[in-house]
Protein backbone atom coordinates (compact mmCIF):
# COMPACT_ATOMS: atom_id res chain seq x y z
CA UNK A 1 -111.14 -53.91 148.40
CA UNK A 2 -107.86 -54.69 149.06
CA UNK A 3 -104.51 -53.33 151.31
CA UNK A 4 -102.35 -51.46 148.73
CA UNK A 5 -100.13 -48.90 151.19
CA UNK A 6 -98.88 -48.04 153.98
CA UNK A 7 -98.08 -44.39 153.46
CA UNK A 8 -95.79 -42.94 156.11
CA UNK A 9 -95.30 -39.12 155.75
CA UNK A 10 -91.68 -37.92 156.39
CA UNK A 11 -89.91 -34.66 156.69
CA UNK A 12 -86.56 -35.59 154.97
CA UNK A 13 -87.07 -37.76 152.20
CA UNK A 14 -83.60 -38.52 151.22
CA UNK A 15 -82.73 -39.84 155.46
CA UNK A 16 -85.96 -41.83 154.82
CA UNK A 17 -85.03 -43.59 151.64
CA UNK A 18 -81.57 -44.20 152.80
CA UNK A 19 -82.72 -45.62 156.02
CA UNK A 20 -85.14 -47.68 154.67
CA UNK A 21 -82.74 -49.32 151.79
CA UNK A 22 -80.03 -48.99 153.50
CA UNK A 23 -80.64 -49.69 157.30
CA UNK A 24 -83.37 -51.90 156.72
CA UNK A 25 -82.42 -53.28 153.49
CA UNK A 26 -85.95 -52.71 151.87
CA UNK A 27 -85.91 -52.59 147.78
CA UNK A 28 -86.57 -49.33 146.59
CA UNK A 29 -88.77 -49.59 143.44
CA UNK A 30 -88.32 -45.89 142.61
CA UNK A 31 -87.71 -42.48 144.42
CA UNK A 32 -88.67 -38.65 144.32
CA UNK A 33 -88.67 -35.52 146.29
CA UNK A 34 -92.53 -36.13 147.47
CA UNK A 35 -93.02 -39.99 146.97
CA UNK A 36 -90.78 -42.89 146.50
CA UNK A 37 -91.93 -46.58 147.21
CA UNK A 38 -90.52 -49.78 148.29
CA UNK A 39 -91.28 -52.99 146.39
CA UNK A 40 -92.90 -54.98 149.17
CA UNK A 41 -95.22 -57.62 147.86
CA UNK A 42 -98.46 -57.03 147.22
CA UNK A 43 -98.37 -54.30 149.77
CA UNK A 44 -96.28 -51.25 149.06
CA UNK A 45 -94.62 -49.16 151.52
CA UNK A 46 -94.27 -45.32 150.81
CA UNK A 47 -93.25 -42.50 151.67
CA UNK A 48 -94.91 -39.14 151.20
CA UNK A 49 -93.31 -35.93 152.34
CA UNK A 50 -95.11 -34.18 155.22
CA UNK A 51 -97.13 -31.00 155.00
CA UNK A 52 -99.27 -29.15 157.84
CA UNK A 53 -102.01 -31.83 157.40
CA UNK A 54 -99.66 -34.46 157.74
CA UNK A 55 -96.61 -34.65 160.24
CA UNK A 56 -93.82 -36.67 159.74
CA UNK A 57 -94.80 -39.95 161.76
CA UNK A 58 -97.52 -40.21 160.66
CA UNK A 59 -99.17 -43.39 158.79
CA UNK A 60 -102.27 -43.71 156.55
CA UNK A 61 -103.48 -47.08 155.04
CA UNK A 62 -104.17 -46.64 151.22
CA UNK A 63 -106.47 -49.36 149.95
CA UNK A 64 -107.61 -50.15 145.99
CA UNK A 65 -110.44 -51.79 144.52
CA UNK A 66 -111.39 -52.36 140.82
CA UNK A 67 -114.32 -49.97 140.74
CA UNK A 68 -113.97 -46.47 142.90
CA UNK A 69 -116.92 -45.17 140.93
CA UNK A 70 -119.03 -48.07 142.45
CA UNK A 71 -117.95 -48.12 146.00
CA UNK A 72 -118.96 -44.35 145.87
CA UNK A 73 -121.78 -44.61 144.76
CA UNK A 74 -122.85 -47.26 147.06
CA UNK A 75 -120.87 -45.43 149.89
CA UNK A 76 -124.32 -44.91 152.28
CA UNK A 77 -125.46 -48.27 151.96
CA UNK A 78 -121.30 -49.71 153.18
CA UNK A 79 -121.78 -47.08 155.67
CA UNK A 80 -118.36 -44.79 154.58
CA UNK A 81 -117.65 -41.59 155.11
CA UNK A 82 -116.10 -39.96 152.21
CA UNK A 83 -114.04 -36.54 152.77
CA UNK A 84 -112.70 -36.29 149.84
CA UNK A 85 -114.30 -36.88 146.56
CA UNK A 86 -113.02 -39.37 143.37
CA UNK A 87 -110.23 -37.74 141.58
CA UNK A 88 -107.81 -37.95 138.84
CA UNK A 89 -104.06 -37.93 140.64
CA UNK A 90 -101.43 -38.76 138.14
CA UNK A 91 -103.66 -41.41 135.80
CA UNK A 92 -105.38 -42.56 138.87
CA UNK A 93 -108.82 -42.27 140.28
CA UNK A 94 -108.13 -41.93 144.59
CA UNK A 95 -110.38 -40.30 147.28
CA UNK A 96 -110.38 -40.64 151.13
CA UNK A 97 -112.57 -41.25 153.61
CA UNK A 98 -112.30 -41.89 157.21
CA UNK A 99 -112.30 -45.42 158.98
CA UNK A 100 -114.64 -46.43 162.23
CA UNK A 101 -111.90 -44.72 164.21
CA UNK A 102 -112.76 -41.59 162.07
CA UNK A 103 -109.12 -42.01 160.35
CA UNK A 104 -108.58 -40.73 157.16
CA UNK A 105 -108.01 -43.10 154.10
CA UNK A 106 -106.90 -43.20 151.07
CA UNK A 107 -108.56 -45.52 148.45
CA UNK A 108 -107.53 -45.85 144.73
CA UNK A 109 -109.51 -47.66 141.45
């Protein structure tokens, strides 16, 4: 398991891009209406427009490992919660569960 994201939701995508290229003078890998990402290292920053179950301001650590399938299947035993089940997203397996302060997740493979 590794960090892969910081995902920070935002209401106005374009005034988040531009402030973090511009102001900040992070390099924007690629950009779109509902996610755009920042090449950051090993670590990507991105931004995900905000809905009703996420505000804008609000942050959610995506991690990845090299086998989803076996980290859920072994999920009891490494003591996670999982809330929402492996599933294809765009090519990619990702599900969620929640951290020991009961925060959601996201986790890719």
């Amino acid at each position: 398991m590794r960090l892969a994201y910081a995902i920070k939701f935002v209401a106005d995508m374009d005034k988040a891009v531009a402030f973090h290229r511009d102001t900040l003078g992070l390099p924007l890998a690629f950009a779109s209406p509902f996610w755009s990402e920042y090449a950051t290292g090993d670590t990507k920053l991105a931004l995900h427009i905000a809905d009703a179950d996420h505000p804008p301001g609000m942050t959610r650590l995506g991690y990845a490992t090299d086998d989803l399938g076996d980290v859920y299947a072994r999920r009891d035993a490494l003591g996670l919660t999982f809330v929402d089940l492996p599933r294809d997203q765009h090519g990619t397996m990702i599900a969620s569960f929640c951290d020991s302060e009961s925060v959601e997740c996201s986790v890719s493979g």
